[in-house]
Protein backbone atom coordinates (compact mmCIF):
# COMPACT_ATOMS: atom_id res chain seq x y z
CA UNK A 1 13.48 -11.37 -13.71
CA UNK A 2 11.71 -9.28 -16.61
CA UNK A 3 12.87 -9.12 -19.83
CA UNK A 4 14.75 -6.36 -20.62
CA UNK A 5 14.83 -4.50 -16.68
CA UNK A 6 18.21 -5.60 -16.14
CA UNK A 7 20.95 -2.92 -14.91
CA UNK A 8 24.59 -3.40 -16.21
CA UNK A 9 27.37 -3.91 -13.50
CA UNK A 10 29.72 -0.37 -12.89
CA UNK A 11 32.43 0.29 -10.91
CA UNK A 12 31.68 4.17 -11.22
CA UNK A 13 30.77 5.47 -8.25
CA UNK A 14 26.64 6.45 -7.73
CA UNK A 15 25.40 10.32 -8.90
CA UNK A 16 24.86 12.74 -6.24
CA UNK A 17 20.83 12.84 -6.39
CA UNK A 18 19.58 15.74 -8.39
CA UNK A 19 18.79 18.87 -6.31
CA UNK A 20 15.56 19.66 -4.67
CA UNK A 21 13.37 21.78 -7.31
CA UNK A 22 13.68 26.04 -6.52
CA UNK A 23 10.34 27.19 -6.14
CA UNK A 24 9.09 30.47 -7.97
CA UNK A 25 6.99 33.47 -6.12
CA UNK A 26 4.15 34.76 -8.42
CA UNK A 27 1.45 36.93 -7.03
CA UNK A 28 -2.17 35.92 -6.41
CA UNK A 29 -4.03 37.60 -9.72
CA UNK A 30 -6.85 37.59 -6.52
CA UNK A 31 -5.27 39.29 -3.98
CA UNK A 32 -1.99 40.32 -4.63
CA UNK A 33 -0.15 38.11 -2.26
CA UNK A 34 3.00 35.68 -2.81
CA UNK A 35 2.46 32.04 -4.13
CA UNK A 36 5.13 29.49 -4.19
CA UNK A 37 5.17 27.78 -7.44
CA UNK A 38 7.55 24.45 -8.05
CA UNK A 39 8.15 23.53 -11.63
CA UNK A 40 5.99 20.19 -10.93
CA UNK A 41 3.12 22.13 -9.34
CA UNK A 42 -0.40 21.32 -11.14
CA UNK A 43 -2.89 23.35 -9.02
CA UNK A 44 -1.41 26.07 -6.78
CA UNK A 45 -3.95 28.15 -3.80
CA UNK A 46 -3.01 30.75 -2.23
CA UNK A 47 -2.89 30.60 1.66
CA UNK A 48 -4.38 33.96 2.13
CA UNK A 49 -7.35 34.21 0.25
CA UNK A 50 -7.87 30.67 -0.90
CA UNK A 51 -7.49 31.38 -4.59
CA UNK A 52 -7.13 28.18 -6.54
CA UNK A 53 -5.64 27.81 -9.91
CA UNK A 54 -4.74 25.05 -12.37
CA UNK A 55 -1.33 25.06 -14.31
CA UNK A 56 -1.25 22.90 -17.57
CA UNK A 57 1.67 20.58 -17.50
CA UNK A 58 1.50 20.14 -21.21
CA UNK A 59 -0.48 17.05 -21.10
CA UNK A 60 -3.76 15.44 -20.07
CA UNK A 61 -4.85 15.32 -16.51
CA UNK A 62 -8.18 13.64 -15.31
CA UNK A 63 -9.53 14.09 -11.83
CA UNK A 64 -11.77 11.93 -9.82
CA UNK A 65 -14.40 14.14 -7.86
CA UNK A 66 -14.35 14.34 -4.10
CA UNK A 67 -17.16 14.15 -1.37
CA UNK A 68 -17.43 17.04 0.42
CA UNK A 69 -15.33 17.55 3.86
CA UNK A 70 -18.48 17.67 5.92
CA UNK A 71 -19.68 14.28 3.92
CA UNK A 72 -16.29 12.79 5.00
CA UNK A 73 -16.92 14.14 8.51
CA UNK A 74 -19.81 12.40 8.96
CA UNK A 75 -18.09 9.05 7.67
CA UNK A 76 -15.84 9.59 10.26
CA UNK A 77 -18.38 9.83 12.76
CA UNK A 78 -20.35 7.21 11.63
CA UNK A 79 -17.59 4.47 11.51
CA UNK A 80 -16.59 5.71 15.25
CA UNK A 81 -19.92 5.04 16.77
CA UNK A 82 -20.39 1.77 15.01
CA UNK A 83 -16.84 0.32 15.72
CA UNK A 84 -16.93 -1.86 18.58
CA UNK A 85 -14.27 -0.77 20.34
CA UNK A 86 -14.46 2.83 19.97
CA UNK A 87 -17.62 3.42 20.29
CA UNK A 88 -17.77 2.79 23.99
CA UNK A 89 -15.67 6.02 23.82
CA UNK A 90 -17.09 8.35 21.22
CA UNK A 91 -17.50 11.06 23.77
CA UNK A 92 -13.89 11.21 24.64
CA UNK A 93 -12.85 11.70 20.95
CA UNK A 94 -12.56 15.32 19.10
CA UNK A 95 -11.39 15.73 15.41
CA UNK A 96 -7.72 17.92 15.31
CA UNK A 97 -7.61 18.14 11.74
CA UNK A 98 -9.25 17.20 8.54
CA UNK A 99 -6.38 17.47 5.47
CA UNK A 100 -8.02 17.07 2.04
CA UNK A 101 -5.13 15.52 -0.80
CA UNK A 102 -5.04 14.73 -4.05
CA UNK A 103 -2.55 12.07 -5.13
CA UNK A 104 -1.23 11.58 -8.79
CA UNK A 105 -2.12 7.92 -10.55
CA UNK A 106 -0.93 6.78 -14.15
CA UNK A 107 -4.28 4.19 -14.63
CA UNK A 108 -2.04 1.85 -16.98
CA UNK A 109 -3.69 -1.12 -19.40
CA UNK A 110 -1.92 -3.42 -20.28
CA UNK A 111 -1.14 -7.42 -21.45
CA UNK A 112 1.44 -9.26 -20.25
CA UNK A 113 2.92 -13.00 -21.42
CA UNK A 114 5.08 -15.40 -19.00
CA UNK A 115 7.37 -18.63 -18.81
CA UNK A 116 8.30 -19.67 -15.76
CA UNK A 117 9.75 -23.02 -14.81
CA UNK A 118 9.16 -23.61 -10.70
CA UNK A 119 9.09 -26.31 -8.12
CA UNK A 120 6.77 -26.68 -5.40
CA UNK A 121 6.76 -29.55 -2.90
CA UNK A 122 3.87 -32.45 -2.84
CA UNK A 123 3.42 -34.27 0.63
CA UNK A 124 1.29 -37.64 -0.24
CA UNK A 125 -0.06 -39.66 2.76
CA UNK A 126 -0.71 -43.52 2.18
CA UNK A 127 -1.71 -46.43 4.37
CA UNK A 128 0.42 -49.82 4.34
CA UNK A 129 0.30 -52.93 6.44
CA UNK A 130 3.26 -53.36 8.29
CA UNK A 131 3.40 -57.41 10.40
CA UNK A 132 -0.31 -56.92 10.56
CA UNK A 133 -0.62 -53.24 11.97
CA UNK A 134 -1.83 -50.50 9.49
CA UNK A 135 0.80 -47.83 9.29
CA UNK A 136 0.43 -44.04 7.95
CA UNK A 137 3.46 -43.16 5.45
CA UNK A 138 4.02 -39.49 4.61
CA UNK A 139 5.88 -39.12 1.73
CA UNK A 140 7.34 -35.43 0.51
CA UNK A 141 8.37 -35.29 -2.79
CA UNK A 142 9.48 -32.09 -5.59
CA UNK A 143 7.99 -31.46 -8.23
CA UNK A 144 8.88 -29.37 -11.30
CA UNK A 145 6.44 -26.72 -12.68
CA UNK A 146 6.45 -25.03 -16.04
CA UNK A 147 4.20 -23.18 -17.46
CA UNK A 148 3.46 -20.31 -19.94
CA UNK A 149 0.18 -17.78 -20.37
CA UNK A 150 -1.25 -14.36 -20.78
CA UNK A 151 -3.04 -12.29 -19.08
CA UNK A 152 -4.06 -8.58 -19.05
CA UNK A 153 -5.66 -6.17 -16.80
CA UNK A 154 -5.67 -2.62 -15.11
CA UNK A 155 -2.75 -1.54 -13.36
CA UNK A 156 -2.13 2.08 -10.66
CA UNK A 157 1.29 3.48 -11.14
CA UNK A 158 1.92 6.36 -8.43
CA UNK A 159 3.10 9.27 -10.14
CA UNK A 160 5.52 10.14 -7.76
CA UNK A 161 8.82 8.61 -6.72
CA UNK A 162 8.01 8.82 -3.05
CA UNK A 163 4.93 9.81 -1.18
CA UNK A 164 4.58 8.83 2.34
CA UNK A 165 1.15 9.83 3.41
CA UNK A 166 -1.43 7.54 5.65
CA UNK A 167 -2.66 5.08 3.10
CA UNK A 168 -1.43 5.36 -0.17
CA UNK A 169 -0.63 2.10 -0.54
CA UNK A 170 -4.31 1.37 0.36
CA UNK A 171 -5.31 3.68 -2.10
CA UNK A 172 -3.36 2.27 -5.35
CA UNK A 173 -5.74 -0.70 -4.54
CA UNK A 174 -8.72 0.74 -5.18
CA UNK A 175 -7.40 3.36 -8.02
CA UNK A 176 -6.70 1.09 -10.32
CA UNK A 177 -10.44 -0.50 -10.04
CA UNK A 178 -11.79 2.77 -10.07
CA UNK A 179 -13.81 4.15 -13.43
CA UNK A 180 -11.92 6.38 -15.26
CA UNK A 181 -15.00 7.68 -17.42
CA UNK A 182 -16.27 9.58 -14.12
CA UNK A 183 -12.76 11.80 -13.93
CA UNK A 184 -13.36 15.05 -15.14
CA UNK A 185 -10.75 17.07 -17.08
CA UNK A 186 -8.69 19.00 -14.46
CA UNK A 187 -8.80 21.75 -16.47
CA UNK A 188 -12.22 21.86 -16.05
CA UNK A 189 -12.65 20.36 -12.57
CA UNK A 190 -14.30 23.23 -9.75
CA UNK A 191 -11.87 23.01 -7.70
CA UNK A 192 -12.83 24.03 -3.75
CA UNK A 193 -10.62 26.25 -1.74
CA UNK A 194 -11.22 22.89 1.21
CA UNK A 195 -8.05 21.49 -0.44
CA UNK A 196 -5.21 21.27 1.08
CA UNK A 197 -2.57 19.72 -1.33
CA UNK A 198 -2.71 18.40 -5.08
CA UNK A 199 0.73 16.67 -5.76
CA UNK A 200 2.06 17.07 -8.95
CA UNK A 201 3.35 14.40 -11.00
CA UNK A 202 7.65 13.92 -10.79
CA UNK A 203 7.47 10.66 -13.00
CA UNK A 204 7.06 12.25 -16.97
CA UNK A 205 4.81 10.62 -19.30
CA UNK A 206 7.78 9.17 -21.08
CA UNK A 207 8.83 7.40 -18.00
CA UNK A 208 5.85 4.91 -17.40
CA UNK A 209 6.07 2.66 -20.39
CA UNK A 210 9.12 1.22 -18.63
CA UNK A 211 8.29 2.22 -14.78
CA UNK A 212 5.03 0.18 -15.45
CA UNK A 213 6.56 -2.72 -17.44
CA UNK A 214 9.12 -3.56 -14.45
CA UNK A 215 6.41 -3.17 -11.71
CA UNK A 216 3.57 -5.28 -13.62
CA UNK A 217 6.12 -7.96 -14.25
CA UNK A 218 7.12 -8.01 -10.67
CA UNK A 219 3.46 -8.02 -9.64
CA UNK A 220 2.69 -10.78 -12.09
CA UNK A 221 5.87 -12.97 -10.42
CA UNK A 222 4.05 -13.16 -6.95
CA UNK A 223 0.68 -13.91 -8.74
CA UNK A 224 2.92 -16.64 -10.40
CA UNK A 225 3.79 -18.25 -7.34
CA UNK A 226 0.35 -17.64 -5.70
CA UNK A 227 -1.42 -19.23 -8.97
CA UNK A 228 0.86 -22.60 -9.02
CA UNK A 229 1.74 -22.60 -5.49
CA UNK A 230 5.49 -22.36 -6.29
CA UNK A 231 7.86 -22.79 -3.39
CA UNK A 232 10.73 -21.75 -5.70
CA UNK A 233 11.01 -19.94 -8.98
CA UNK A 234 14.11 -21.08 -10.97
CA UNK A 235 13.05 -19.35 -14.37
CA UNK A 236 10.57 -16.10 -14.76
CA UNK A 237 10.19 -14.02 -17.62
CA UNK A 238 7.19 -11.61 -18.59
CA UNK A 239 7.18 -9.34 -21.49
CA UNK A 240 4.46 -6.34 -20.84
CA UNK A 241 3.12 -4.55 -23.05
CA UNK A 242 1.54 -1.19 -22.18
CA UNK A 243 -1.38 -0.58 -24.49
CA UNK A 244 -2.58 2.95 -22.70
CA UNK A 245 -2.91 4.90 -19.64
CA UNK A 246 -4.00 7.87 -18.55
CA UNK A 247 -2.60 10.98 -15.78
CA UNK A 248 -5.55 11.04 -12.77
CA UNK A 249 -5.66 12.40 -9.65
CA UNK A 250 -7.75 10.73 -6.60
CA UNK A 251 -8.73 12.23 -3.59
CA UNK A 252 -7.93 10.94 -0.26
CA UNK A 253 -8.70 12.56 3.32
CA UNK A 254 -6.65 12.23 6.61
CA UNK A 255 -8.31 12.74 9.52
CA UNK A 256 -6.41 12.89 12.88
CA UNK A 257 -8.18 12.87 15.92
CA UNK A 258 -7.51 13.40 19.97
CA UNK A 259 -8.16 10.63 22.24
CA UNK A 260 -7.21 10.31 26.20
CA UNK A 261 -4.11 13.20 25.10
CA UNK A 262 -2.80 11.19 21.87
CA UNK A 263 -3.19 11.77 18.06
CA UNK A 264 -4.40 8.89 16.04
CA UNK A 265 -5.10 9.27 12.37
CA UNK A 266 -7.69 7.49 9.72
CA UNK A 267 -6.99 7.33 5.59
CA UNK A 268 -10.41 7.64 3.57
CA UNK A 269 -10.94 7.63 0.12
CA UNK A 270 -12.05 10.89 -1.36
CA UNK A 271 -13.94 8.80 -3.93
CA UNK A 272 -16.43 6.74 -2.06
CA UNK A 273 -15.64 7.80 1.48
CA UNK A 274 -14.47 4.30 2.32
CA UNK A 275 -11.68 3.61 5.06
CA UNK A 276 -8.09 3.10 3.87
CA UNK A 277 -6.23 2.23 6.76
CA UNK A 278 -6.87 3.56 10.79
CA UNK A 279 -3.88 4.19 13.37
CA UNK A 280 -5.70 3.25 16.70
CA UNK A 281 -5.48 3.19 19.90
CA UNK A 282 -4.57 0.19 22.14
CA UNK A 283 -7.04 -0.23 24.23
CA UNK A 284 -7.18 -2.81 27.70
CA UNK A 285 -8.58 -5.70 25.85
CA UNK A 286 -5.91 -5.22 23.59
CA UNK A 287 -3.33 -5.23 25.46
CA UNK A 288 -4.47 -8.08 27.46
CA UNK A 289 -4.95 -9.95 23.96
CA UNK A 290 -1.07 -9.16 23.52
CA UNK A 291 0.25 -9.70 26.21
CA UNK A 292 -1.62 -13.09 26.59
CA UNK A 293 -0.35 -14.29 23.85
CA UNK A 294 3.20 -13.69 24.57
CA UNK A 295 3.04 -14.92 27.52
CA UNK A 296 1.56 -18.22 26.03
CA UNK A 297 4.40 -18.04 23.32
CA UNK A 298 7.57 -17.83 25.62
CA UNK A 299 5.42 -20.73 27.97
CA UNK A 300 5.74 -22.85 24.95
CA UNK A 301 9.09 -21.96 24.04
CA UNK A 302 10.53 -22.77 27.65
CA UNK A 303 9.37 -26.15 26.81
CA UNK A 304 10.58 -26.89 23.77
CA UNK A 305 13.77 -25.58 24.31
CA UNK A 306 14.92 -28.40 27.09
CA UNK A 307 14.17 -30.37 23.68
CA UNK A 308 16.76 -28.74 21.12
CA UNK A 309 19.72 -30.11 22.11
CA UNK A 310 18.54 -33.47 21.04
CA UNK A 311 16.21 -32.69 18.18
CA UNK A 312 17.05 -29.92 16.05
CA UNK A 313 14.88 -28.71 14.26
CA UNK A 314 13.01 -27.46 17.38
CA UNK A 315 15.35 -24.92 17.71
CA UNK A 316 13.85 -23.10 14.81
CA UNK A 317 10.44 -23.43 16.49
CA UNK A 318 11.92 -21.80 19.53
CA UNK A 319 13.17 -19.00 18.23
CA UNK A 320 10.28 -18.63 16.39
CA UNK A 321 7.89 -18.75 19.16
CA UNK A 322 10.11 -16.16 20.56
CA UNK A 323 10.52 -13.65 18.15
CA UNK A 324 6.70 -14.23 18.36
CA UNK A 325 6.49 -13.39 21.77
CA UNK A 326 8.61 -10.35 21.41
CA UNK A 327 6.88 -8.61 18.51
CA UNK A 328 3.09 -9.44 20.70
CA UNK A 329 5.18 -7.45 23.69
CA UNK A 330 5.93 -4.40 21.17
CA UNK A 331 2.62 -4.25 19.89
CA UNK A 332 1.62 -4.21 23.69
CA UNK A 333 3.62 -1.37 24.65
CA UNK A 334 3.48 0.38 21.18
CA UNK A 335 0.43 2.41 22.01
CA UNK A 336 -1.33 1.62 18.61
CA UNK A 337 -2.74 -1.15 16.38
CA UNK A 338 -4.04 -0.76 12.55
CA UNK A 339 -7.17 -1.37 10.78
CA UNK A 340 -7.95 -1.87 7.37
């Protein structure tokens, strides 16, 4: 656990969640028409005459420019005739929409110290005569671990509770290795009527000292057990301490396209134009790859199961090999696979 996230025990019943923000009508100083306005709104565009303007929200905001729509188009494009599965296909597929979003980031620095004490397990193999023949002993033994260090680094906080877009997970990965001295205040950011959405930030300033203290110590406990190869963790703690960070905003394109009557979508980076994550198509070779290897998973699992009643621990192989089988079979008949 991290020092000082823990959450005292009540037997008061939850709050009711707070309720959804009222949005405000203002008129287009362009054209005169209606614009919905939320209080966490940072840039709002009209929908009639593309008018685009930037509210303040009373504290710094830094944007990271964005390749064009047409540059991303061709990306798209590119990566479909070069992939070697769709490519065989690329006159079959026609772009349905191309969506343009810009997703709020707290770029947090930071260092961090931890203790942990840990065990992992050790297997040591050894030779030994045995009446003459040479035997092979395995031997599996515990071992305790403790440790302390420091370490600091960069760190992407999303600066909303919940977003569930196409590859925002994929994009906190390459935010936080991004360089910030390229964003541009968004005050002063040319902003093209192309966009579609800029999300506004719902987590305050205030709130990412401690947001970004539990989720960097969490972060640093899997890197923990990565690091020392830790099969259990009896004792973690990790003081952070967040030396800066600023608001950004990074754009990210979603591109859903039509292929033999479906919708599949692809996530790129608004930054570099790289691919975030592709929902694909299942195509024969796939499905034959899936269904091949359940069929080779249940095969296996029909034989070891005659097995269980006498050895044990084969039952756990069997219904491993099983679930195996059944999750190839979903994929199978799922209709689509993804790419990172």
């Amino acid at each position: 656990m991290s020092q000082g996230s823990g959450i005292p025990y009540s037997t008061e019943p939850p709050l009711p969640p707070p309720p959804p923000e009222e949005a405000e009508v203002f008129k287009c100083p362009n054209c005169g028409a209606p614009i919905e306005v939320t209080p966490d709104s940072l840039v709002v565009k009209c929908r009639y005459c593309g008018y685009i303007e930037y509210r303040n929200p009373g504290y710094d905001v830094f944007v990271f420019p964005s390749l064009s729509r047409e540059e991303i188009t061709r990306r798209f494009w590119d990566r479909m005739r070069t992939d070697s599965d769709m490519g065989k296909y690329i006159n079959k597929i026609s772009i349905d929409s191309i969506t343009n979003i810009f997703v709020p980031f707290y770029i947090v620095n930071y260092d961090a110290q931890y203790f942990f004490v840990g065990e992992r397990k050790e297997t040591r193999t050894r030779t030994v005569n045995v009446g003459g023949r040479v035997v092979t002993q395995t031997e599996v033994r515990v071992v305790k671990v403790r440790d302390s260090g420091s370490v600091s680094g960069v760190d992407a906080i999303l600066g909303r509770r919940h977003i569930e877009e196409l590859g925002i997970k994929e994009l906190s990965t390459q935010a936080r290795q991004l360089d910030i001295s390229v964003a541009v205040h968004a005050s002063e950011y040319k902003w093209k009527k192309e966009v579609n959405a800029v999300m506004g930030f719902d987590i305050e300033p205030k709130e990412v000292d401690a947001i970004a203290r539990d989720l960097i110590a969490e972060k640093l406990k899997i890197w923990v057990k990565h690091k020392y190869r830790l099969d259990r963790l009896n004792v973690y703690l990790c003081r952070v301490n967040v030396k800066d960070f600023k608001a950004v905003l990074v754009p990210m394109y979603i591109i859903t396209y039509k292929f033999r009557n479906a919708i599949y979508s692809i996530a790129f980076s608004g930054v570099d134009g790289r691919q975030l994550v592709a929902i694909e198509p299942v195509l024969t070779k796939h499905l034959a790859m899936y269904l091949g290897g359940a069929a080779t998973a249940t095969f296996v699992a029909s034989l070891a199961l005659p097995f269980a009643f006498r050895w044990g621990h084969l039952i756990f192989l069997s219904v491993a090999l099983m679930i195996g089988a059944g999750y190839l079979v979903g994929r199978a008949l799922g209709g689509v696979r993804f790419e990172r």
